[in-house]
Protein backbone atom coordinates (compact mmCIF):
# COMPACT_ATOMS: atom_id res chain seq x y z
CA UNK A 1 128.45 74.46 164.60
CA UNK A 2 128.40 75.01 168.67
CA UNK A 3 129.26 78.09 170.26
CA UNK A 4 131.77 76.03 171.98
CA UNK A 5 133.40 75.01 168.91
CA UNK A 6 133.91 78.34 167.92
CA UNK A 7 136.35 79.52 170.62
CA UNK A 8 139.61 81.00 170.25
CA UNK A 9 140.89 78.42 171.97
CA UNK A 10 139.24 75.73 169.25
CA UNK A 11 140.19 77.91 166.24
CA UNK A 12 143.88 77.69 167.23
CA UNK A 13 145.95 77.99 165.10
CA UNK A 14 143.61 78.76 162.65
CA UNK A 15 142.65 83.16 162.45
CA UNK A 16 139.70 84.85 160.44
CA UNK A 17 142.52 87.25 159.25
CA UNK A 18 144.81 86.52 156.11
CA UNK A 19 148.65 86.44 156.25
CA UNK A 20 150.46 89.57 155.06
CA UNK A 21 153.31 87.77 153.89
CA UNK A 22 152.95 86.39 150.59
CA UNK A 23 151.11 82.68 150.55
CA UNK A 24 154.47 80.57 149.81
CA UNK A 25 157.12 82.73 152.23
CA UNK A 26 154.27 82.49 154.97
CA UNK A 27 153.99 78.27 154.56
CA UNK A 28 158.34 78.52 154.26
CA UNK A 29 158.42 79.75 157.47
CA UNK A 30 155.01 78.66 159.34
CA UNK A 31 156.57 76.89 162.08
CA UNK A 32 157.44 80.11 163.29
CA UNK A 33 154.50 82.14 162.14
CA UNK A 34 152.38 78.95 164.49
CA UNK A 35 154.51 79.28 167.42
CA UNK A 36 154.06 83.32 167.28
CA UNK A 37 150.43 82.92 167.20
CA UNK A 38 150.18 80.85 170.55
CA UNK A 39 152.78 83.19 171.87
CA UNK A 40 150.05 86.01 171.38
CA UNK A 41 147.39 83.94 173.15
CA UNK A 42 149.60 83.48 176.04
CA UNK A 43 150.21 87.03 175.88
CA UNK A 44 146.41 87.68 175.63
CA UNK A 45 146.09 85.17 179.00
CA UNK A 46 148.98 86.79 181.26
CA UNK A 47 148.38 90.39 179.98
CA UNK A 48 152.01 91.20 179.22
CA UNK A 49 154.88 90.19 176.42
CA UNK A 50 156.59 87.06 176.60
CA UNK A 51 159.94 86.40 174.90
CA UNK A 52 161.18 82.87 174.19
CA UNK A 53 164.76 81.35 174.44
CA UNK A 54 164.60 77.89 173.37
CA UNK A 55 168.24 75.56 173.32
CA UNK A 56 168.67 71.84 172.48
CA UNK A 57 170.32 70.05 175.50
CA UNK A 58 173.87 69.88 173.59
CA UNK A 59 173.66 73.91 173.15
CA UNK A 60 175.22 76.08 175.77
CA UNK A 61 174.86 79.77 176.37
CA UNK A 62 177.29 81.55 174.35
CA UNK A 63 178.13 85.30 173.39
CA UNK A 64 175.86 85.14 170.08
CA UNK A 65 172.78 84.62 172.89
CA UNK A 66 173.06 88.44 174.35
CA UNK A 67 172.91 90.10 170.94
CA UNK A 68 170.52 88.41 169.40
CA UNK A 69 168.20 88.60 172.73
CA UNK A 70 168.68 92.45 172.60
CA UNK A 71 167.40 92.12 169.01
CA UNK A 72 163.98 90.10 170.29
CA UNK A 73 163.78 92.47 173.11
CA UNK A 74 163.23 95.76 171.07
CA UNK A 75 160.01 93.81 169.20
CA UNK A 76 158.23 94.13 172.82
CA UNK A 77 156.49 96.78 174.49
CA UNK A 78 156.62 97.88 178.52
CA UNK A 79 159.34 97.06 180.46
CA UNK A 80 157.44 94.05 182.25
CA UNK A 81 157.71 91.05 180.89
CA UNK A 82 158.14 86.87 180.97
CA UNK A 83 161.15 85.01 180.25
CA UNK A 84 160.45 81.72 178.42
CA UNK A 85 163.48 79.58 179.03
CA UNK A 86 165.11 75.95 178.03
CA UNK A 87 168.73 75.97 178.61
CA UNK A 88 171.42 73.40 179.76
CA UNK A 89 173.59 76.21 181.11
CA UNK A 90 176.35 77.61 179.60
CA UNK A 91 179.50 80.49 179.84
CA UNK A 92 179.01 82.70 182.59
CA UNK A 93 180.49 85.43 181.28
CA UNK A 94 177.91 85.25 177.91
CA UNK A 95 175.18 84.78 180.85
CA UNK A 96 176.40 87.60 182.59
CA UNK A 97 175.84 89.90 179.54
CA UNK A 98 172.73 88.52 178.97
CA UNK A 99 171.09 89.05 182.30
CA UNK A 100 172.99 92.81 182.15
CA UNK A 101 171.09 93.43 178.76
CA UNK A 102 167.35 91.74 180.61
CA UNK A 103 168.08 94.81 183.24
CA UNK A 104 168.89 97.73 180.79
CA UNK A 105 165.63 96.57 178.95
CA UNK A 106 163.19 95.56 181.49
CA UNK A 107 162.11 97.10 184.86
CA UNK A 108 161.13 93.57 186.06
CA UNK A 109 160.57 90.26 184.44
CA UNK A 110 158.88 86.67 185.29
CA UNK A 111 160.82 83.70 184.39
CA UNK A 112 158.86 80.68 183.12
CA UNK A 113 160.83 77.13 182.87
CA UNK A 114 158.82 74.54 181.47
CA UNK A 115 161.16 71.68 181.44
CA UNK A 116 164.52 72.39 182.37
CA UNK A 117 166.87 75.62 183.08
CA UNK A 118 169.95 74.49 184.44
CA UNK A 119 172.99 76.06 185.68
CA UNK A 120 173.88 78.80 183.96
CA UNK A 121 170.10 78.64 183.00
CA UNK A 122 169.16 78.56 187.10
CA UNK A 123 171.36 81.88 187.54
CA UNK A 124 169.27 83.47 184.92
CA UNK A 125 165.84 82.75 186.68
CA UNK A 126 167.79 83.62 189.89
CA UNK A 127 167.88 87.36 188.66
CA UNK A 128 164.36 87.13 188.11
CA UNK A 129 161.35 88.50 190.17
CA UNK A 130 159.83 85.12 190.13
CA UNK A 131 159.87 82.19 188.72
CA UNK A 132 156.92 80.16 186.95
CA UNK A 133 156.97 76.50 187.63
CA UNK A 134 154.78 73.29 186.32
CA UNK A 135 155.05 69.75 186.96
CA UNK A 136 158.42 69.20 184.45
CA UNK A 137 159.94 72.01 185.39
CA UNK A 138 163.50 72.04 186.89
CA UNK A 139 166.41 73.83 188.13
CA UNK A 140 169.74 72.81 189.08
CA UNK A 141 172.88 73.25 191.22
CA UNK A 142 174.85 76.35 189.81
CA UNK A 143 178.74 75.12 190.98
CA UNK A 144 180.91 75.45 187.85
CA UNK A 145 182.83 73.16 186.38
CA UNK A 146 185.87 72.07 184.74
CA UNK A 147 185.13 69.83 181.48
CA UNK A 148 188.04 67.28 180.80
CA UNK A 149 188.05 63.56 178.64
CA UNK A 150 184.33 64.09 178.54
CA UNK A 151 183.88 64.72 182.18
CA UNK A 152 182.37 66.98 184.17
CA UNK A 153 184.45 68.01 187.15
CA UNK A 154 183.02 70.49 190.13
CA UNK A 155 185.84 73.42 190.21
CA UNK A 156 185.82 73.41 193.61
CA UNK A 157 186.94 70.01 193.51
CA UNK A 158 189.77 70.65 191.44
CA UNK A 159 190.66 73.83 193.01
CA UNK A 160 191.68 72.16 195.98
CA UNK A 161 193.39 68.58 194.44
CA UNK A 162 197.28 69.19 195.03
CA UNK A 163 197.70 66.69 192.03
CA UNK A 164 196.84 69.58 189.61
CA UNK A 165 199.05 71.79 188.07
CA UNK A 166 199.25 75.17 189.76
CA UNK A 167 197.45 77.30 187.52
CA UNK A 168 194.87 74.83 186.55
CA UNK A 169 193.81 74.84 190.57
CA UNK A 170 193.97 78.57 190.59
CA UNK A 171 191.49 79.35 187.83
CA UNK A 172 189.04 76.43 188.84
CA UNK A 173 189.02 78.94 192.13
CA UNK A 174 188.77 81.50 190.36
CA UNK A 175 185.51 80.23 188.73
CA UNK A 176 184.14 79.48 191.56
CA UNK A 177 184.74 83.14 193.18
CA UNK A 178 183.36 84.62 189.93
CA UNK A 179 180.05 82.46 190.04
CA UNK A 180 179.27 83.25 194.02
CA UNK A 181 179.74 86.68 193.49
CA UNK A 182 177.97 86.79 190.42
CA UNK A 183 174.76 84.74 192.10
CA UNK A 184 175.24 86.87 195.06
CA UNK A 185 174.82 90.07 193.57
CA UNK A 186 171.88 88.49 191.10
CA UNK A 187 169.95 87.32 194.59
CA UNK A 188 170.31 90.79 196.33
CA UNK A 189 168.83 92.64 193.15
CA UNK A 190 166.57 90.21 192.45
CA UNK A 191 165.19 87.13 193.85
CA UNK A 192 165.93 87.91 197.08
CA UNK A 193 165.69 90.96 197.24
CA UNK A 194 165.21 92.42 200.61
CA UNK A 195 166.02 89.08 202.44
CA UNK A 196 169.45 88.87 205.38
CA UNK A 197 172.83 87.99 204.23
CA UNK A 198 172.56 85.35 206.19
CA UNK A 199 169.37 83.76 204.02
CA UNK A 200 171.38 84.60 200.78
CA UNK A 201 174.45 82.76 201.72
CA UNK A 202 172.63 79.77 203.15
CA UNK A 203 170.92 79.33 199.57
CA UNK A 204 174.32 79.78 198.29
CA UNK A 205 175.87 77.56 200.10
CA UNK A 206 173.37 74.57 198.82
CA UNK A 207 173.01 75.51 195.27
CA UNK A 208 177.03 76.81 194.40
CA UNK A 209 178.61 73.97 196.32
CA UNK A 210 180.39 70.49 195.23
CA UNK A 211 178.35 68.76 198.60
CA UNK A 212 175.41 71.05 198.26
CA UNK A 213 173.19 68.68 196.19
CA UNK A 214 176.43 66.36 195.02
CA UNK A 215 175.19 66.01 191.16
CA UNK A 216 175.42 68.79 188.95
CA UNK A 217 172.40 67.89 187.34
CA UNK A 218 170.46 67.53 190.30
CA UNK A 219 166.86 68.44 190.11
CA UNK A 220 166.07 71.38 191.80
CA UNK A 221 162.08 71.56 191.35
CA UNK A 222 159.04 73.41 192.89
CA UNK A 223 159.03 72.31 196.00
CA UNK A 224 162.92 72.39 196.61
CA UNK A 225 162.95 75.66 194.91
CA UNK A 226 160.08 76.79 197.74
CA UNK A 227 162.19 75.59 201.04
CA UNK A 228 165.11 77.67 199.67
CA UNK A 229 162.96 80.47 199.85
CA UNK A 230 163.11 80.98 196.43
CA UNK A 231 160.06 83.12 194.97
CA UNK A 232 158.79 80.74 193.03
CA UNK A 233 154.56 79.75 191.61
CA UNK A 234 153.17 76.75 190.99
CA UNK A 235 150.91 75.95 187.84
CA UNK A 236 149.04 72.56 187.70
CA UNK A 237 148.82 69.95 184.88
CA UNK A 238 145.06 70.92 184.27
CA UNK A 239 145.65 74.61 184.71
CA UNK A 240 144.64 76.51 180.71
CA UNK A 241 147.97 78.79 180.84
CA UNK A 242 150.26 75.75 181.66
CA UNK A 243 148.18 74.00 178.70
CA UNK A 244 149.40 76.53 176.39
CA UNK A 245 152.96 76.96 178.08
CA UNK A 246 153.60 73.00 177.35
CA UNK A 247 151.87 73.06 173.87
CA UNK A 248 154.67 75.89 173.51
CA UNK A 249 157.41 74.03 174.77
CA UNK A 250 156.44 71.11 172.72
CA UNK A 251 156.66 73.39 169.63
CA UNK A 252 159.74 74.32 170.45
CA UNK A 253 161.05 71.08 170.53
CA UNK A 254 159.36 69.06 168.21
CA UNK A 255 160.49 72.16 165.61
CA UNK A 256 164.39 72.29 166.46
CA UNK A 257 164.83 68.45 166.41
CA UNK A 258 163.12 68.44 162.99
CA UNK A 259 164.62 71.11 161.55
CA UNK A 260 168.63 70.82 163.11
CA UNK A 261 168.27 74.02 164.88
CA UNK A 262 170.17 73.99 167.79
CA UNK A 263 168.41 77.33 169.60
CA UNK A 264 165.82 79.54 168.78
CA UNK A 265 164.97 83.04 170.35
CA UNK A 266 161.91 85.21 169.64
CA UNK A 267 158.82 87.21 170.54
CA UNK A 268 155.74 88.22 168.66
CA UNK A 269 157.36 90.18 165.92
CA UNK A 270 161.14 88.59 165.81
CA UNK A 271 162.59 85.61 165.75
CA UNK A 272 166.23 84.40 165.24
CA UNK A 273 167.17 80.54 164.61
CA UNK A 274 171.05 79.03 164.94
CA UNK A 275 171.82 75.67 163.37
CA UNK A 276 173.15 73.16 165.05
């Protein structure tokens, strides 16, 4: 046998040491028992914990998400970390929580998208220190909106269509006040920290508006993310950590398809699945 077949990298996911659990509760759950191990050599790459919330495209953030992060959060040590993320948004009020409970924990984190974070999922990586990017990664527009007969309707739209009933057009305003303030405050502590008023509201004013990018599932990726002035990296198709970041990811979503799990949240030493 070559040296070179003898690398970590080769033996994945195979180890030299035996399983504590018992033999048949170890192969029961071994999808997640794999995933943790590749979590540990991306840990061993980037030098500091990573924590993984993974959600199907039909599963929103909701207030199970904060509690059960909290729980993966006190199976990691330091207060630095990376935030593995696949989202299609969700209630801001649940993301809210969640980003409050990142800042109790954490001193500073690194958010890592490796296909999609969107809306609710872009205000997350907005209270980031950075964001990690690769080539099918994406953001998106963060305007809320009003869900009707199966469509999706920008509030600020709404707010401001004299057809609607009165108090529907106040709290689609009211949603839209609660998000800019919410993204506002998230920028100044976080992304943007240290940058003008003036550089916060412009990005604002693209990302939380109806006209800004006029789809709500626009695709807000690396470079688009960079002329906002976002703090955002760039990893390549052939670079090793984006290798192991998309073998992740792939994990992830081969394993929730297969299985009916609708999201999955965990670190090296806990992990919590939700059906579908």
């Amino acid at each position: 046998m070559t040296n070179e077949a003898t690398t970590a990298k080769d033996r994945f996911p195979r180890s030299q040491l035996i399983p504590s659990q018992s033999p048949k509760f170890w192969v029961k759950e071994k999808d997640r028992y794999l995933r943790q191990l590749l979590i540990g050599d991306i840990q061993g790459a980037t030098k500091r914990p990573i924590f993984v919330y993974f959600a199907q495209l039909d599963q929103i953030i909701n207030h199970t998400d904060p509690d059960d992060l909290a729980e993966i959060l006190s199976g990691i040590d330091g207060d630095e970390a990376d935030f593995f993320i696949q989202t299609p948004g969700g209630n801001v009020d649940a993301t809210e929580k969640l980003i409050g409970i990142l800042r109790q924990r954490l001193k500073s984190w690194r958010v890592i998208v490796p296909s999609w974070a969107k809306s609710a999922g872009t205000v997350i990586a907005l209270s980031s220190n950075e964001i990690l990017l690769g080539i099918n990664s994406e953001l998106g527009p963060i305007d809320p909106q009003w869900t009707a007969n199966g469509l999706n309707i920008p509030c600020e739209i709404l707010g401001k269509d004299p057809s609607q009933p009165f108090h529907i057009q106040q709290l689609a305003q009211l949603a839209v006040k609660r998000m800019r303030q919410l993204a506002t405050t998230l920028l100044e502590k976080g992304m943007m920290k240290g940058k003008t008023a003036q550089e916060i509201e412009d990005v604002l004013k693209k990302i939380s508006t109806a006209d800004g990018y006029m789809s709500h599932g626009a695709v807000i990726d690396y470079d688009e993310a960079r002329s906002l002035g976002l703090s955002v990296s760039f990893l390549k198709p052939d670079d090793d950590l984006w290798k192991q970041l998309w073998l992740l990811y792939c994990m992830y979503d081969y394993d929730t398809k297969a299985n009916g799990i609708g999201r999955i949240i965990e670190g090296t030493k806990f992990s919590i699945s939700r059906p579908k």
